[in-house]
N, C-alpha and C. Protein backbone atom coordinates (compact mmCIF):
# COMPACT_ATOMS: atom_id res chain seq x y z
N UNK A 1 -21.77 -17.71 -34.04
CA UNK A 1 -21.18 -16.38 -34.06
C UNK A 1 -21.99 -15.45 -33.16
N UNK A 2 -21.19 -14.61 -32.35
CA UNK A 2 -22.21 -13.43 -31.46
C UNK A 2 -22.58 -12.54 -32.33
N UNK A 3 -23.32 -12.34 -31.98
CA UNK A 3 -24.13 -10.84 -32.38
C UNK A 3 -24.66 -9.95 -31.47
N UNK A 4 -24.96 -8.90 -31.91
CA UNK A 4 -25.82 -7.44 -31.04
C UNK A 4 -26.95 -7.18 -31.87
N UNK A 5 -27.71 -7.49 -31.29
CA UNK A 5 -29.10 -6.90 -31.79
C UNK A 5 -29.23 -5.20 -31.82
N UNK A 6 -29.42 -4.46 -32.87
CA UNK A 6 -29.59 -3.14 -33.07
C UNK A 6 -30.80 -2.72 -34.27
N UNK A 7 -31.14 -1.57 -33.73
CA UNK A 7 -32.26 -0.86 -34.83
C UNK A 7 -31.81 0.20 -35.39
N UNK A 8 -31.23 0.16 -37.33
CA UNK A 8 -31.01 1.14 -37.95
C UNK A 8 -31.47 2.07 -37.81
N UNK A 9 -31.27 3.30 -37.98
CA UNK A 9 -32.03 4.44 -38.15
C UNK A 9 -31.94 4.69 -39.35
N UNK A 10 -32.39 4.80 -40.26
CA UNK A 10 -32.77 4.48 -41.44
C UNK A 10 -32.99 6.22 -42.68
N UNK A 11 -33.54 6.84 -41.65
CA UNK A 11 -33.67 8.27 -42.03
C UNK A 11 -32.41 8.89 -42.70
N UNK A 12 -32.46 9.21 -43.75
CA UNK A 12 -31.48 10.15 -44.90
C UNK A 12 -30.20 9.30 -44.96
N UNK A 13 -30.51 7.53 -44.84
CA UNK A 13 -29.46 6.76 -45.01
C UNK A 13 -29.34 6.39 -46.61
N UNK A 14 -29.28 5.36 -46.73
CA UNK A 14 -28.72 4.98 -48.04
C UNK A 14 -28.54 2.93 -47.98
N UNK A 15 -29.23 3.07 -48.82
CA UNK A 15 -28.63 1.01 -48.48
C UNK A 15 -28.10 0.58 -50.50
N UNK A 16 -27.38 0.11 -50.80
CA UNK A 16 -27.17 -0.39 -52.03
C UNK A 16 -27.31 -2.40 -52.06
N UNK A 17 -27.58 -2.67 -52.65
CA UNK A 17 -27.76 -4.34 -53.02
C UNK A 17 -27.66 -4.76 -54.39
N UNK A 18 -26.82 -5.36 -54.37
CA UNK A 18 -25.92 -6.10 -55.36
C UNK A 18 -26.61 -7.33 -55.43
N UNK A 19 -27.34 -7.94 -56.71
CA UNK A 19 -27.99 -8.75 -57.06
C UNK A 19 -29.41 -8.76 -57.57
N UNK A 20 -29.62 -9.59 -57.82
CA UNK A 20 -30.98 -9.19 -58.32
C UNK A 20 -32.24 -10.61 -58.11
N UNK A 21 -31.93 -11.41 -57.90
CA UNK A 21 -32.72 -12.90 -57.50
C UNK A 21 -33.60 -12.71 -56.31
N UNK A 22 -33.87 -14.09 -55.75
CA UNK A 22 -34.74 -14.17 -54.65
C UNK A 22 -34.42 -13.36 -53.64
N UNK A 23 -32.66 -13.86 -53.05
CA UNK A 23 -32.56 -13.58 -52.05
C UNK A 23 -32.16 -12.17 -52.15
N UNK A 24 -31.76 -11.65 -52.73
CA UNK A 24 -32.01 -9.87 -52.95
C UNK A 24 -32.96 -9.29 -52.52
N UNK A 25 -33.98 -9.76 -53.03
CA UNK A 25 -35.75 -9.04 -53.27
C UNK A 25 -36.34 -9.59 -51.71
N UNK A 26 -35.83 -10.49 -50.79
CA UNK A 26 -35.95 -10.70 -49.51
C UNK A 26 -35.20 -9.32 -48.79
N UNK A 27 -34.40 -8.83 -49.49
CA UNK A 27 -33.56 -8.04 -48.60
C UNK A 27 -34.45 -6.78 -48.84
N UNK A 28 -34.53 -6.41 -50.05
CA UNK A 28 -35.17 -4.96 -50.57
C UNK A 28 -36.62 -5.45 -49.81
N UNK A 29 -36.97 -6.26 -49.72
CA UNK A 29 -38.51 -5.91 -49.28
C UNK A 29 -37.91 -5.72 -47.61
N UNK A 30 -36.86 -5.78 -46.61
CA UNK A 30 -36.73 -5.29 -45.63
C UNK A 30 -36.19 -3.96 -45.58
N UNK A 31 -35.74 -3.37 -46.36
CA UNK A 31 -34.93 -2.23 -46.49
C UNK A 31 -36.40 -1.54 -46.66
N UNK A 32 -37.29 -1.45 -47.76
CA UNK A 32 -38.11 -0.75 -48.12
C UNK A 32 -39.18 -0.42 -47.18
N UNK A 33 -39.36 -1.81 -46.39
CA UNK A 33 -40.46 -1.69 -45.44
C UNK A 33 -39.94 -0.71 -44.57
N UNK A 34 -39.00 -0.15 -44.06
CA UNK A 34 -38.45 0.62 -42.78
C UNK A 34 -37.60 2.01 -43.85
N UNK A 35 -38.48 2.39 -44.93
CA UNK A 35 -38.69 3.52 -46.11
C UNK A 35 -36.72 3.77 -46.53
N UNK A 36 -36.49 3.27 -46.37
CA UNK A 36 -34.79 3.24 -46.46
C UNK A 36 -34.16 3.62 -48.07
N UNK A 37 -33.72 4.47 -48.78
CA UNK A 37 -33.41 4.91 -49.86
C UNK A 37 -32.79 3.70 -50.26
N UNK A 38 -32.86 3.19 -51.11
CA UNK A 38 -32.13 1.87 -51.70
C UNK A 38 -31.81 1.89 -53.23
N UNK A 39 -30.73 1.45 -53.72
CA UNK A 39 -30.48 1.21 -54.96
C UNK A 39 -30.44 -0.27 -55.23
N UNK A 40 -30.80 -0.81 -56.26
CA UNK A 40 -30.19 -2.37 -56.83
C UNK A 40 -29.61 -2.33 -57.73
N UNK A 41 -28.43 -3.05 -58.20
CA UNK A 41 -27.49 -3.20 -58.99
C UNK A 41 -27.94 -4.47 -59.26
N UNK A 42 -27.96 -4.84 -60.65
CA UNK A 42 -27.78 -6.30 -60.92
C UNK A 42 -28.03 -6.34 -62.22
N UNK A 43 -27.26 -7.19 -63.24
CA UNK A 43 -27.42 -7.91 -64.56
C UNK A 43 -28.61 -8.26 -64.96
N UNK A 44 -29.20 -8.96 -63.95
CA UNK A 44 -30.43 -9.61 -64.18
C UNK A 44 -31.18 -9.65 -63.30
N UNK A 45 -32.32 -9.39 -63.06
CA UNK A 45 -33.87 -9.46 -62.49
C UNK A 45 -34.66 -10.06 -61.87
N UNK A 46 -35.20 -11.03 -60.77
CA UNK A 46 -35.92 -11.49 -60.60
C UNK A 46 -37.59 -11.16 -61.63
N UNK A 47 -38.49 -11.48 -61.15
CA UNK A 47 -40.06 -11.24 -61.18
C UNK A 47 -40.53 -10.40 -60.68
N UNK A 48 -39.90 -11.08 -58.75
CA UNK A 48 -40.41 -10.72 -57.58
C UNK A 48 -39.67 -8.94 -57.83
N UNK A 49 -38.79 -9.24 -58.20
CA UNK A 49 -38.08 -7.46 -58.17
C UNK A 49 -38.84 -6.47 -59.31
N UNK A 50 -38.95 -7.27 -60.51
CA UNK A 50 -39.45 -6.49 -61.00
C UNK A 50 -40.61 -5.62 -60.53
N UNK A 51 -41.29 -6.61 -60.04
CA UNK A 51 -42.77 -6.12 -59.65
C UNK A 51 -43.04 -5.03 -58.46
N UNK A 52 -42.00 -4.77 -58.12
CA UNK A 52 -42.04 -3.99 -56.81
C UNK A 52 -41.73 -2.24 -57.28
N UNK A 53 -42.65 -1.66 -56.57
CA UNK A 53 -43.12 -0.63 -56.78
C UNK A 53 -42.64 0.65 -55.29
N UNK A 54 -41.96 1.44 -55.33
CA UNK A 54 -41.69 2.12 -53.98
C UNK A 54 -40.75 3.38 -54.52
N UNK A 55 -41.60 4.46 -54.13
CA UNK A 55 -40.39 5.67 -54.23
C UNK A 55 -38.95 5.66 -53.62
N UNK A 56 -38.98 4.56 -52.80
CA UNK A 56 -37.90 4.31 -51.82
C UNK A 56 -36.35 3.57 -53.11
N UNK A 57 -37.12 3.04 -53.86
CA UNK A 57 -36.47 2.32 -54.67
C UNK A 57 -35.82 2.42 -56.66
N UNK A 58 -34.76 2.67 -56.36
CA UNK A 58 -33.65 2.86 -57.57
C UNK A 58 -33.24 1.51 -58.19
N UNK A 59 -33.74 1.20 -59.17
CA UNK A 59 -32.97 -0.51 -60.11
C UNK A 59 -32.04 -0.04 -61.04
N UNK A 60 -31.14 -0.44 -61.16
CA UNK A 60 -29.96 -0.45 -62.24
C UNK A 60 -29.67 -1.49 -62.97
N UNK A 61 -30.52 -2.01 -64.13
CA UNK A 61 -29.91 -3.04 -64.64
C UNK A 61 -28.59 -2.93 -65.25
N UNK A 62 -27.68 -3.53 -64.48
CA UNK A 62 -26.34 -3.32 -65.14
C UNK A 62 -25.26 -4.21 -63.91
N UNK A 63 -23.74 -4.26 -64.51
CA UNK A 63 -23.05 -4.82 -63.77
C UNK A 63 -22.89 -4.03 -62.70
N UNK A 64 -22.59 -4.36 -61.37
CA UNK A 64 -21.44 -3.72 -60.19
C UNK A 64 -20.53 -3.20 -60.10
N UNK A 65 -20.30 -1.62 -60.30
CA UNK A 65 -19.47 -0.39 -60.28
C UNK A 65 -18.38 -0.59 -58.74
N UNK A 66 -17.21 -0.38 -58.54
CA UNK A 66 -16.74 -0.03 -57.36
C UNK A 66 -17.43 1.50 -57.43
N UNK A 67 -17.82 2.11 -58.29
CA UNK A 67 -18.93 3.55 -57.33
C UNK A 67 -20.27 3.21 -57.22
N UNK A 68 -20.48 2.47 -57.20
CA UNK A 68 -21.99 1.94 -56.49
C UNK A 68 -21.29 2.35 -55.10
N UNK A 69 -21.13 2.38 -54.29
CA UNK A 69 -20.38 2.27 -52.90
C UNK A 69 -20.48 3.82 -52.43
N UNK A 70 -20.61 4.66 -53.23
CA UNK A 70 -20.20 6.14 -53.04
C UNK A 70 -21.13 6.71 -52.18
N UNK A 71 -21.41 7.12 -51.27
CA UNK A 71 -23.00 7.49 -50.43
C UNK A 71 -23.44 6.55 -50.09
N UNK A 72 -23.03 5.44 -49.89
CA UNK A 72 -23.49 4.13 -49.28
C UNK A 72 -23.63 4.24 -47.25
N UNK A 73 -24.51 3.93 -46.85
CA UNK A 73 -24.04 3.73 -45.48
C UNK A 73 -24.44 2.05 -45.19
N UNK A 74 -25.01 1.14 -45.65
CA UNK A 74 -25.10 -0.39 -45.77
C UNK A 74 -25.54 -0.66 -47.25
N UNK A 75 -24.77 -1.84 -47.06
CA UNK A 75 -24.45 -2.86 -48.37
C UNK A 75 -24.59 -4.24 -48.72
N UNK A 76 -25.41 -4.65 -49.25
CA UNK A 76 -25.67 -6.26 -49.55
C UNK A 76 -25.41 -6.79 -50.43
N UNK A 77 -23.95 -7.55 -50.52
CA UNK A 77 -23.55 -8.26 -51.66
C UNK A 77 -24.51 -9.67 -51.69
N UNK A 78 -25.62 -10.01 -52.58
CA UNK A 78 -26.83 -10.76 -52.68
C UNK A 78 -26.31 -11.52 -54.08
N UNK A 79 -25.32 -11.77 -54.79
CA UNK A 79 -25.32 -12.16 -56.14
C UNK A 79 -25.13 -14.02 -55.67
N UNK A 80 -25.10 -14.66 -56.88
CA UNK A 80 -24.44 -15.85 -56.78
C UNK A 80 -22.86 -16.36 -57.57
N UNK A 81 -22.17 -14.71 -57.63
CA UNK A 81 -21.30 -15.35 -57.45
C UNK A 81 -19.91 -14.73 -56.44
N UNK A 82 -19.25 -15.67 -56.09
CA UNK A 82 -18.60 -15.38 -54.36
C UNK A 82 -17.67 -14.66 -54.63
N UNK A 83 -16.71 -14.52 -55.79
CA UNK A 83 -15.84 -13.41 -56.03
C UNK A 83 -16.00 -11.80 -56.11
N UNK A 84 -17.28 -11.94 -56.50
CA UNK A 84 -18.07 -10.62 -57.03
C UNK A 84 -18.47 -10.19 -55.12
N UNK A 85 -18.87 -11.37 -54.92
CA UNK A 85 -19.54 -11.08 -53.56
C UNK A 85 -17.79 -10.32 -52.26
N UNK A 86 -17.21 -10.54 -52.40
CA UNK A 86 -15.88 -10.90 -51.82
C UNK A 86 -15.56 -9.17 -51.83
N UNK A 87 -15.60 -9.40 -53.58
CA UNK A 87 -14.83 -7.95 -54.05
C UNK A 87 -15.38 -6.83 -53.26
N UNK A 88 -17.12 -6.95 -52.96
CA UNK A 88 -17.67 -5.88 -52.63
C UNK A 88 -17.75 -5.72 -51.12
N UNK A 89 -17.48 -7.14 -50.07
CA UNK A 89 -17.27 -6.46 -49.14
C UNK A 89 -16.22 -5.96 -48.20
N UNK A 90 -14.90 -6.70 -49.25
CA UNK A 90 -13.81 -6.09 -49.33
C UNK A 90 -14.16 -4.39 -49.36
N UNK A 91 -14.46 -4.12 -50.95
CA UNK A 91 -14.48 -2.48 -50.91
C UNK A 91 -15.62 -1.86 -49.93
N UNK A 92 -16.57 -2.04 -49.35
CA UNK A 92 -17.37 -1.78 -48.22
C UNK A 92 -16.84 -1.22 -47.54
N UNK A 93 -15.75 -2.97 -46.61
CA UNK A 93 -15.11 -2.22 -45.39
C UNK A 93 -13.86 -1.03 -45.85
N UNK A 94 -12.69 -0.95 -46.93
CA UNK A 94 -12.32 -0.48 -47.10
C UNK A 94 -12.84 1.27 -46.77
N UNK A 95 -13.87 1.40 -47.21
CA UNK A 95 -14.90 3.10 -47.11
C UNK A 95 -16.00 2.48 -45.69
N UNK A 96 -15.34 1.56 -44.89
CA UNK A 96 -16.16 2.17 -43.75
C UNK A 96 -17.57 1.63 -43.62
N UNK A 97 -18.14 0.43 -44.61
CA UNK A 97 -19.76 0.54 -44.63
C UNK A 97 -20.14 -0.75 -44.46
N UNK A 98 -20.95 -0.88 -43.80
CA UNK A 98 -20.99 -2.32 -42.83
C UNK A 98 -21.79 -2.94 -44.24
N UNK A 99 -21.84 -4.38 -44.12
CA UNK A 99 -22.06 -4.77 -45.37
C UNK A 99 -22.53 -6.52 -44.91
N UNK A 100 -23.75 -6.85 -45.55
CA UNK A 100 -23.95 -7.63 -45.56
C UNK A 100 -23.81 -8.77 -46.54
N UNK A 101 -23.18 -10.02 -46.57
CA UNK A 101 -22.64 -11.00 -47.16
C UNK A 101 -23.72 -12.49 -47.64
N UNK A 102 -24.57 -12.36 -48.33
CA UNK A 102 -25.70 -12.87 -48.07
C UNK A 102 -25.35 -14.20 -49.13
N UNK A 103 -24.37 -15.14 -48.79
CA UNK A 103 -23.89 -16.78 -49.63
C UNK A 103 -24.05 -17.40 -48.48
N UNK A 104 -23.11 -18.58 -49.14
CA UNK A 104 -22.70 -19.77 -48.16
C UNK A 104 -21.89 -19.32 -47.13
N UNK A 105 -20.70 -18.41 -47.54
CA UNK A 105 -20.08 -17.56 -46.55
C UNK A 105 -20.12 -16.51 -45.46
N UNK A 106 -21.80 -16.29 -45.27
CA UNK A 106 -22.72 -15.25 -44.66
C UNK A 106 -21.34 -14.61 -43.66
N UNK A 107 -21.01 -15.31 -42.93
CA UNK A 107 -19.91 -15.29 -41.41
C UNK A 107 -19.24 -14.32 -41.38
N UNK A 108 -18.77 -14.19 -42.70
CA UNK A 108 -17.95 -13.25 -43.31
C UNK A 108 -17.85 -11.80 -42.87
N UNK A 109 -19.32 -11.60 -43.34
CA UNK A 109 -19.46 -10.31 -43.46
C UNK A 109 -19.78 -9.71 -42.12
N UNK A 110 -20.52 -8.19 -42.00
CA UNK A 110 -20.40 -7.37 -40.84
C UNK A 110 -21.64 -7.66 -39.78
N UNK A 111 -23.07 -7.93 -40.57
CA UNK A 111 -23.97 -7.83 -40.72
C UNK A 111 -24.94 -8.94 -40.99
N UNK A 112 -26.25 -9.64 -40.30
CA UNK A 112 -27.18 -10.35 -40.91
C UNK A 112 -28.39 -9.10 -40.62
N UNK A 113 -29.45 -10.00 -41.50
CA UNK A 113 -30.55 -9.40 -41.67
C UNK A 113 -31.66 -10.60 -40.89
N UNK A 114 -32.33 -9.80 -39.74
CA UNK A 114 -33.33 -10.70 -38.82
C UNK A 114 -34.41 -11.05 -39.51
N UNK A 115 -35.50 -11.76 -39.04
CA UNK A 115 -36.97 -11.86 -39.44
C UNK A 115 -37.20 -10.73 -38.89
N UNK A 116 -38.01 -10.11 -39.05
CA UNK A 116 -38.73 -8.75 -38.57
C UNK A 116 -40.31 -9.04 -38.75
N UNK A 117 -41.17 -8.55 -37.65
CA UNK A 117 -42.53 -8.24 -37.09
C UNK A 117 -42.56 -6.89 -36.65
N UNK A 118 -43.50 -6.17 -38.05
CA UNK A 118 -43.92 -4.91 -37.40
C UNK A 118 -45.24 -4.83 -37.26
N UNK A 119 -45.59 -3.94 -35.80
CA UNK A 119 -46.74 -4.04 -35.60
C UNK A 119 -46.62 -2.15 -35.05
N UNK A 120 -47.53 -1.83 -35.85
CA UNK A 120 -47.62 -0.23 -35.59
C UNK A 120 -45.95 0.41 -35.82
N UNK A 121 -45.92 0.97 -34.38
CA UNK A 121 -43.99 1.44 -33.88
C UNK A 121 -43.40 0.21 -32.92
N UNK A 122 -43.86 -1.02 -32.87
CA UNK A 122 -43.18 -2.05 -32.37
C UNK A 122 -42.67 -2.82 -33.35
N UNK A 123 -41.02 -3.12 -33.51
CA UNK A 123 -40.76 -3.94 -34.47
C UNK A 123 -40.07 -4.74 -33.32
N UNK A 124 -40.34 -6.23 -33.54
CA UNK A 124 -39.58 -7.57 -33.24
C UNK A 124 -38.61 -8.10 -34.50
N UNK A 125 -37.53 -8.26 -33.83
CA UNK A 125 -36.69 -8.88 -34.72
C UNK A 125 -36.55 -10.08 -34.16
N UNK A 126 -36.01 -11.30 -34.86
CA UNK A 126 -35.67 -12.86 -34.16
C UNK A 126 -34.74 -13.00 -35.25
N UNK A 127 -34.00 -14.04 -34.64
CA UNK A 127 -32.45 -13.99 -35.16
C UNK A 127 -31.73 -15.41 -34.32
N UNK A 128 -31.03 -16.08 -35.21
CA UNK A 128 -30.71 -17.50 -34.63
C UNK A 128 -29.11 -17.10 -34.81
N UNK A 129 -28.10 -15.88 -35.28
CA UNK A 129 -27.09 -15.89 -35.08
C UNK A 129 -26.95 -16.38 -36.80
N UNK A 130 -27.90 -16.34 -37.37
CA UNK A 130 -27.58 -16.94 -38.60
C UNK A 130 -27.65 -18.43 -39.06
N UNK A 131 -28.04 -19.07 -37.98
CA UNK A 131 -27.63 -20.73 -37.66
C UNK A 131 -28.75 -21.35 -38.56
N UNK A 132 -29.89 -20.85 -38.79
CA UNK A 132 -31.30 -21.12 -39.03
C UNK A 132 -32.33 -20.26 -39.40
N UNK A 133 -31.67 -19.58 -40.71
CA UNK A 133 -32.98 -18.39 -41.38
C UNK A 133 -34.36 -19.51 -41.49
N UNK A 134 -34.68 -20.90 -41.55
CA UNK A 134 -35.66 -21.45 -40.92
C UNK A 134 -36.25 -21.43 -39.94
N UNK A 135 -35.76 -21.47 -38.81
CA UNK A 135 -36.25 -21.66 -37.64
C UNK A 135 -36.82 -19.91 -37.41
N UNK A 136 -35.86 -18.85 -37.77
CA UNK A 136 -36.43 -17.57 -37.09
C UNK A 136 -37.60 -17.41 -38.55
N UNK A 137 -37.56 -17.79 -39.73
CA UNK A 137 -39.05 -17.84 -39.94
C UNK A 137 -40.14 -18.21 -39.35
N UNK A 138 -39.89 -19.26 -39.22
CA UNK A 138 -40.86 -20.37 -38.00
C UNK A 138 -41.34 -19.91 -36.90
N UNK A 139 -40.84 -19.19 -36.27
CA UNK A 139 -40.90 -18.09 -35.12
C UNK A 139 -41.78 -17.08 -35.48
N UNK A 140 -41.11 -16.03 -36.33
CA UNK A 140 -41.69 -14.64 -36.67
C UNK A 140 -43.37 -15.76 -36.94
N UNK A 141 -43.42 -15.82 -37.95
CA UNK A 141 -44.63 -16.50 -38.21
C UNK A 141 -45.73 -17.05 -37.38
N UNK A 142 -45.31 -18.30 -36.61
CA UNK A 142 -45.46 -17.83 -35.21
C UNK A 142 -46.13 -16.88 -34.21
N UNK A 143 -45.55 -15.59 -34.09
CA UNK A 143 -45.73 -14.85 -33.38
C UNK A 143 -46.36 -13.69 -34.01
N UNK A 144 -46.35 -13.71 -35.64
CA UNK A 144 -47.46 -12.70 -36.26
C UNK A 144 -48.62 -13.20 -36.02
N UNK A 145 -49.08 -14.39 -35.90
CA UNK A 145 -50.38 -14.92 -35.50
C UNK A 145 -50.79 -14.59 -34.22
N UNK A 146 -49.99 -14.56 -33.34
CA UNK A 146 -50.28 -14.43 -31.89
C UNK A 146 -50.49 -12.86 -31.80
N UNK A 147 -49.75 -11.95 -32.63
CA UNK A 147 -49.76 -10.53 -32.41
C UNK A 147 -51.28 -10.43 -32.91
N UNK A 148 -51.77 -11.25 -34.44
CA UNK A 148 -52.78 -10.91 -34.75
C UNK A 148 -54.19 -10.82 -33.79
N UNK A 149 -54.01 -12.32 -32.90
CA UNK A 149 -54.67 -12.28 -31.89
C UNK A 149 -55.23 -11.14 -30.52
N UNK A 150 -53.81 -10.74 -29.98
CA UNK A 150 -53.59 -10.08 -29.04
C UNK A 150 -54.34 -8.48 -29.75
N UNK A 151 -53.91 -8.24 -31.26
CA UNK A 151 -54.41 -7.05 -31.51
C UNK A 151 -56.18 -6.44 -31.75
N UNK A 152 -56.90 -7.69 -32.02
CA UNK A 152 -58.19 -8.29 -31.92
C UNK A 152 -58.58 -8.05 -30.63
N UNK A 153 -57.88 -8.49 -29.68
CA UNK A 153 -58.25 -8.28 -27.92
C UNK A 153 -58.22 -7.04 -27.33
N UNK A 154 -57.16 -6.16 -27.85
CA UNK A 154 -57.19 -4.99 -27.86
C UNK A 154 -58.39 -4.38 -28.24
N UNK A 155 -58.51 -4.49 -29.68
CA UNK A 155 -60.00 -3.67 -30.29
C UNK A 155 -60.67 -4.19 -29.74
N UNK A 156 -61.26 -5.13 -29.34
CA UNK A 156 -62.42 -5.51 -28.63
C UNK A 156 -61.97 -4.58 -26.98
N UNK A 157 -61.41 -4.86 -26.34
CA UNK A 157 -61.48 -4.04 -25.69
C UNK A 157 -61.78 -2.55 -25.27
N UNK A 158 -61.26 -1.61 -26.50
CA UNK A 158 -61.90 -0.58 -26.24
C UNK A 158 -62.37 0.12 -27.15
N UNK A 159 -63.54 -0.86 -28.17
CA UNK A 159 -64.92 -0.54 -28.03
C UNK A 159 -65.56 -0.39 -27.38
């Protein structure tokens, strides 16, 4: 599938995520890192979610409202199950809000979410089109080591 690589602007936006498991708490820890107002919706909880701590961040233990959506400007249907997932990015596009589809059916939706490397105000994203959230781990990872390097060379330098 093509894609366009783009950088949210994130300022006085809004992100909502539907779910509450692993792959949720992968998403909220990208939303949060780039200070993004976020809500979670979900029945049930991860660990990893619980434990996370950020003014940036609203939990709702509870089911999925069609007004969860209301002030939304992106959306991550993250649950495991595909009807629920369907319904919401059905109502997304309906109001306009690009929405990410995060199953077996990823294709679907408007939106993936890259590996991301931030370093200071440089963010790298890598992105396989979706083909291989492995491989652009493998990468980012990768290349945080090499940044770590390069940033070492720097400070040594101008000391």
């Amino acid at each position: 599938k093509d894609t366009l690589p783009l950088n949210f602007l994130t300022e006085g936006k809004r992100a909502l995520v539907v779910g509450g498991g692993p792959g949720a708490y992968k998403k909220l820890k990208a939303l949060l890192s780039s200070q993004m107002k976020t809500k979670l919706v979900a029945t049930e909880i991860c660990s990893e979610i619980s434990s996370l701590e950020s003014p940036f961040l609203e939990i709702e233990k509870r089911a999925f409202s069609d007004a969860d959506l209301a002030d939304v400007d992106l959306a991550y249907a993250v649950t495991d199950n595909e009807e629920l997932n369907r319904k919401i990015i059905r109502l997304a596009r309906e109001k306009k809000i690009l929405c990410c589809l995060a199953d077996k059916n990823w294709s679907e939706g408007d939106v993936i979410t890259p590996a991301v490397i931030r370093c200071g105000d440089v963010v790298i994203s890598i992105s396989t089109g979706g083909k291989s959230c492995t491989e652009s781990k493998a990468l980012r990872e990768f290349l945080e080591k090499q940044l770590e390097v390069y940033q070492k060379v720097r400070a040594n330098e101008s000391a």
